[in-house]
Every structure is written in structure tokens, then in C-alpha cells.
Protein backbone atom coordinates (compact mmCIF):
# COMPACT_ATOMS: atom_id res chain seq x y z
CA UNK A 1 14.14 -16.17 -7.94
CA UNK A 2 16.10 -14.32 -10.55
CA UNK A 3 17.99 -11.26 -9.63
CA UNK A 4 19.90 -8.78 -11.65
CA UNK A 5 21.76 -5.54 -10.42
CA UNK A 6 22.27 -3.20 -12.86
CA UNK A 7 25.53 -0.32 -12.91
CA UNK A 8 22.76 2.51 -13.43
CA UNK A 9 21.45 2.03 -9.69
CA UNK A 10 18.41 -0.08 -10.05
CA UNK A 11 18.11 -4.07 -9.85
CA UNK A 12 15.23 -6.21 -11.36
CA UNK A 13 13.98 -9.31 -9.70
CA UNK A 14 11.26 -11.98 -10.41
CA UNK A 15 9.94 -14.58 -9.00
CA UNK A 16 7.47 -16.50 -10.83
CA UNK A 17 4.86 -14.45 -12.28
CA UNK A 18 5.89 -11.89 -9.96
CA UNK A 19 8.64 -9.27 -10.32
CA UNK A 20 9.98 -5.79 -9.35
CA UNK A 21 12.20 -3.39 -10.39
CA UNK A 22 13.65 -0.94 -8.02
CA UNK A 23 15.82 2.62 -9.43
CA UNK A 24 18.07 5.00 -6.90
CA UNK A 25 16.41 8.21 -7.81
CA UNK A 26 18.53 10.52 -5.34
CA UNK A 27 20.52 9.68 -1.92
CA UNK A 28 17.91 8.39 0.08
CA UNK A 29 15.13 8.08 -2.59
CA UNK A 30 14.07 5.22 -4.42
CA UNK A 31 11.11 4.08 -6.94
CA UNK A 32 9.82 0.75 -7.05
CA UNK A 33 7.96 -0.94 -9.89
CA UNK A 34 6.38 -4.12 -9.16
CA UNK A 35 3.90 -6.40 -10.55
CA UNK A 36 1.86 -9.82 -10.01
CA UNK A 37 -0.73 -12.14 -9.14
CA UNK A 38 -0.64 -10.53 -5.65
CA UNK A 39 -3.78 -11.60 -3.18
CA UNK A 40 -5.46 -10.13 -0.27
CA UNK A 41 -3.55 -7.85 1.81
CA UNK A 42 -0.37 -8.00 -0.13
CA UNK A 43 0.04 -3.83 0.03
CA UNK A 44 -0.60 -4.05 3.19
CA UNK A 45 2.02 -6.88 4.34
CA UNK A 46 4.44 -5.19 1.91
CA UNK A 47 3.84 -1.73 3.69
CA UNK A 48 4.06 -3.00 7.28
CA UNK A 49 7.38 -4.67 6.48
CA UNK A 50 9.13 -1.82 4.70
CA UNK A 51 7.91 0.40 7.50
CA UNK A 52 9.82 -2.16 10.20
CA UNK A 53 12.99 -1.45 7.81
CA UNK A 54 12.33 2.53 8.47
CA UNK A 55 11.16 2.79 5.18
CA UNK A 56 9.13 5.41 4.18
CA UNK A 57 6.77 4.97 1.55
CA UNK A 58 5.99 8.64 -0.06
CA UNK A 59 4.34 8.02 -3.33
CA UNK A 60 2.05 5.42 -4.50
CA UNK A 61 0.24 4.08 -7.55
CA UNK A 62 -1.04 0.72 -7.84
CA UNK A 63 -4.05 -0.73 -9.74
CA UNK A 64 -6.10 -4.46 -10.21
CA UNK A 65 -5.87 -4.92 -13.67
CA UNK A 66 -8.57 -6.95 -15.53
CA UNK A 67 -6.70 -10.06 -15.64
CA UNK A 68 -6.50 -10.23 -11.52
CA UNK A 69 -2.32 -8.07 -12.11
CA UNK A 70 -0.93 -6.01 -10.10
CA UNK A 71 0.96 -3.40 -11.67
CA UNK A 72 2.03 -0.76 -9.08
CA UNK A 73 4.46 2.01 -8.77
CA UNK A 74 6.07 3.17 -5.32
CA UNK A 75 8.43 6.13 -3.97
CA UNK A 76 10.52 5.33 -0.92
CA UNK A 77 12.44 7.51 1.35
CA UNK A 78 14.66 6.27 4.28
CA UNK A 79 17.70 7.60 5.53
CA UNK A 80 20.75 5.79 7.74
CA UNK A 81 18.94 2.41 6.14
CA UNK A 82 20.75 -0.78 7.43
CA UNK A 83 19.55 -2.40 4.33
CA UNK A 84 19.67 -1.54 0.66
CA UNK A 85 16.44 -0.83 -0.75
CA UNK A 86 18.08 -1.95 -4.68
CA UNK A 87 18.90 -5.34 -2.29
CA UNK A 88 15.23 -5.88 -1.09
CA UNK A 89 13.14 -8.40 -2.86
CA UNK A 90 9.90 -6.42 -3.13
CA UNK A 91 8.00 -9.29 -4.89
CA UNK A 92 8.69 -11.65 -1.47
CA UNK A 93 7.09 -9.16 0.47
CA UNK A 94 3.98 -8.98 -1.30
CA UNK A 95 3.93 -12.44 -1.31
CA UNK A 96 4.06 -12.73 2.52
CA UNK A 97 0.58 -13.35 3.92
CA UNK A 98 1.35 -12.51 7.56
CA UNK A 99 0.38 -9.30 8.74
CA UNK A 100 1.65 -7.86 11.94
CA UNK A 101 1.33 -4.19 13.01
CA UNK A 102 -0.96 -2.46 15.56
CA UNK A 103 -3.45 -1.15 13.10
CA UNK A 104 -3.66 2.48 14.61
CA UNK A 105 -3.73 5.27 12.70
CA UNK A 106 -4.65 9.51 12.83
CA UNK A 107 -6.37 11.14 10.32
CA UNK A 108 -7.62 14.57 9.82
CA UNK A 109 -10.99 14.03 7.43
CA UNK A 110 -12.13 11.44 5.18
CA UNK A 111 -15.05 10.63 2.62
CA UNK A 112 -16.43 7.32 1.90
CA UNK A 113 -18.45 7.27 -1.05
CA UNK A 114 -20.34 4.00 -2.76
CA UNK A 115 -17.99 4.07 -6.14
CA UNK A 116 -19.35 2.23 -9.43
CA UNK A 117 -15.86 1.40 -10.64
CA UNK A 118 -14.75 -1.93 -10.44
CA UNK A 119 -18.96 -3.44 -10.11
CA UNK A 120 -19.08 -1.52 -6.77
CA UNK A 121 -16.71 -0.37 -4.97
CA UNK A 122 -15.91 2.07 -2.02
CA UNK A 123 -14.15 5.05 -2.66
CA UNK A 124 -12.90 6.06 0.54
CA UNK A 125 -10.57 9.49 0.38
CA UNK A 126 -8.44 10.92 3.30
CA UNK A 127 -6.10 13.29 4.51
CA UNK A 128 -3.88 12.66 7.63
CA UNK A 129 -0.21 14.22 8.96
CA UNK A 130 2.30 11.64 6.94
CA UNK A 131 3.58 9.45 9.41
CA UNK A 132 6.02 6.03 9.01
CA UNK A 133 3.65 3.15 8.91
CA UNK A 134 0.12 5.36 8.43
CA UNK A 135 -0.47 3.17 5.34
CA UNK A 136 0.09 0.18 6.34
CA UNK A 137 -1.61 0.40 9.62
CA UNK A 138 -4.70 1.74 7.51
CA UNK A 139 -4.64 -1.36 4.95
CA UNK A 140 -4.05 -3.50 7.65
CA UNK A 141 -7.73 -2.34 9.59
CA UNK A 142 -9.27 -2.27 6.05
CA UNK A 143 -8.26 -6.15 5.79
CA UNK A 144 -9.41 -7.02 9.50
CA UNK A 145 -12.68 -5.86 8.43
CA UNK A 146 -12.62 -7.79 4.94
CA UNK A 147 -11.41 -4.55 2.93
CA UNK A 148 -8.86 -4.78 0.28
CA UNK A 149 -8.48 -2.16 -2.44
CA UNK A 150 -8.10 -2.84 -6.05
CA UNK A 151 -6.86 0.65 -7.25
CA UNK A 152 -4.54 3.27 -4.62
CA UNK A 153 -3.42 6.61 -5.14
CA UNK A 154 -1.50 8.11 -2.25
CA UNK A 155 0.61 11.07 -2.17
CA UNK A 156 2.87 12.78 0.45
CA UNK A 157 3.30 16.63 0.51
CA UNK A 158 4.80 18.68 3.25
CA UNK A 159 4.09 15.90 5.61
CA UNK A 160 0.45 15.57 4.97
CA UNK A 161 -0.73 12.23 3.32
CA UNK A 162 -3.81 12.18 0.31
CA UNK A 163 -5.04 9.08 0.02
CA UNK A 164 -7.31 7.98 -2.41
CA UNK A 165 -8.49 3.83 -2.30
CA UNK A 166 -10.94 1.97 -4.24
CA UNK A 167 -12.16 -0.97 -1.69
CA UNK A 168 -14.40 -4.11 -2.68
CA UNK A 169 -14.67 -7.57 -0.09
CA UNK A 170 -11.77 -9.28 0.05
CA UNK A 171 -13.37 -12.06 -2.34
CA UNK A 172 -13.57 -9.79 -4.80
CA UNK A 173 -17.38 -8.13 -4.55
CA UNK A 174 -18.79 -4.99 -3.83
CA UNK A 175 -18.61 -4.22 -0.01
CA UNK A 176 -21.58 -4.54 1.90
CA UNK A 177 -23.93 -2.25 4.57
CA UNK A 178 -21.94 -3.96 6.70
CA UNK A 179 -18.59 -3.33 5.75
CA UNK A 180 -19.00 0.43 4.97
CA UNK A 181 -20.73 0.94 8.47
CA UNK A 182 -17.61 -0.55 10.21
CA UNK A 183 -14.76 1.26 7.96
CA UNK A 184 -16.79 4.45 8.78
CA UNK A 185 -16.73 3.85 12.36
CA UNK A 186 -13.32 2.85 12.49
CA UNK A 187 -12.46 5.97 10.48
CA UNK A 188 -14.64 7.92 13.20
CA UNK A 189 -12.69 6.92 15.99
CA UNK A 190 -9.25 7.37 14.30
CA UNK A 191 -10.35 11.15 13.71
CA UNK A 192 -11.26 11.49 17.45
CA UNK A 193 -7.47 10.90 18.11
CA UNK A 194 -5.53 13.58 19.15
């Protein structure tokens, strides 16, 4: 691993192919850039885990590019953080491959929609109050039921999270019946909480 801090608040790591590249923005704000060969559920490993640090993860842009690259773009907010987010090593975390959060999760209304970007995909769209760990708990049940998404757009305003995610199987095809049935369900019952 090769790390680099930088005197204009930002530090640069890579590991392999991997790498990221994290900037202070404002006290208590931070944007991450990061980028790699990621597999599976690496957003949603890396989400759990920065959510365990108190992390909050406000913005996010992140894409599959043709060549199987992630190239992704994140906004953090914590406050009183025990660790530095410049000192985190973003990369490791999306290389973990261990998952473990209770994959619960509220949401006000969603739309799944058969997408065909990416040979088939399913565009699922949502809009929940913003809670620490909502995105990683939802990744996390996408991935239990062989989910992964190849492109993300979430955004945070006023406390409300819009999520936008592009899903395929987790090897890479368009999901299934199957699949859609079960995200829809799941999606069902997490609308029924209150």
C-alpha cells in the first residue's frame, strides 16, 4: 500500500489496482474518490464499515465502467469522529468481503422498473428519512438476495435519502423473475415499518 498525505487536507492511497483519494471539504465534511477492480458487495462492505465508524455517507456517485472499474465519488459527514477520515484506507474497505450488519431498513416509496442499461438491469428508485447505515443495510439485503448494482446515485437533502440503483445478478446478468419478486417483497415489508 502506498500512502501520501498531502498539506491541502486530502491524502491519496493505492493499493494495487485500487486507490482512493480523500479531500477535507469543511469541518466535519469530507469527499472521497475511489476506484478499482472492486467485486460483489464491495459498496456495501465499505458502507457498513464507515457507518460502524459513525460515518455518514451523504452523497454518492459510483458507476461499473466497461472494463469491470469502479470509479466512484462519495460525501461523508461525521462529527466527534475518533478516527480521521484523510487516515482511512477506503480502498481496504472495499476490498473486505465480509459483510456484517442487520440488513433493516425504512423507506417511504420505491419503484422497481426492468431497466435496459447495462443488458438488463433493475432500476430500483427510493425515497426514505436519511438515517446512519440506511445504505448499507439496503446493499447488504440486495446482496443476500444476489443483487449488486453496477451504477448508484444517492443523495441526502433535509434528511430524506433519493436513491437511485441500477441492479443485475451478482455474476454479472440481468436479474431474474425471481430476484425482482423478492427485492419487491423485501421492499414491501420495509415500507410497512413504522
Amino acid at each position: 500500500m502506498n500512502r501520501i498525505s498531502r498539506t491541502d487536507g486530502s491524502a491519496f492511497t493505492r493499493r494495487g489496482e485500487a486507490w482512493s483519494e480523500a479531500t477535507e471539504l469543511a469541518p466535519s465534511s469530507f469527499r472521497v474518490r475511489l476506484g478499482g477492480p472492486f467485486r460483489g458487495a464491495w459498496l456495501a462492505t465499505l458502507s457498513c464499515r464507515l457507518a460502524e465508524q459513525q460515518i455518514s455517507i451523504d452523497h454518492v456517485h459510483a458507476r461499473l465502467t466497461a472494463d469491470d472499474i469502479w470509479i466512484a465519488e462519495l460525501h461523508l459527514l461525521g462529527v466527534g469522529l475518533a478516527n480521521d477520515p484523510l487516515g482511512i484506507d477506503y480502498a481496504a474497505l472495499a476490498e473486505e468481503t465480509d459483510i456484517s450488519t442487520k440488513p433493516v431498513f425504512v423507506i417511504d416509496t420505491y419503484r422497481l422498473l426492468e431497466s435496459r442499461d447495462y443488458c438488463g438491469t433493475l432500476m430500483l428508485t427510493l425515497e426514505a428519512p436519511d438515517s446512519l447505515g440506511l445504505l448499507g443495510s439496503l446493499l447488504t439485503r440486495l446482496a443476500l438476495l444476489g443483487l449488486v448494482p453496477v451504477e448508484l446515485h444517492i443523495e441526502t437533502k433535509a434528511g430524506r435519502a433519493y436513491d437511485s440503483l441500477w441492479l443485475c445478478a451478482a455474476g454479472g446478468g440481468p436479474p431474474t423473475n425471481d430476484a425482482r419478486d423478492a427485492v419487491a417483497q423485501v421492499l414491501d415489508r420495509s415500507c410497512n415499518i413504522r
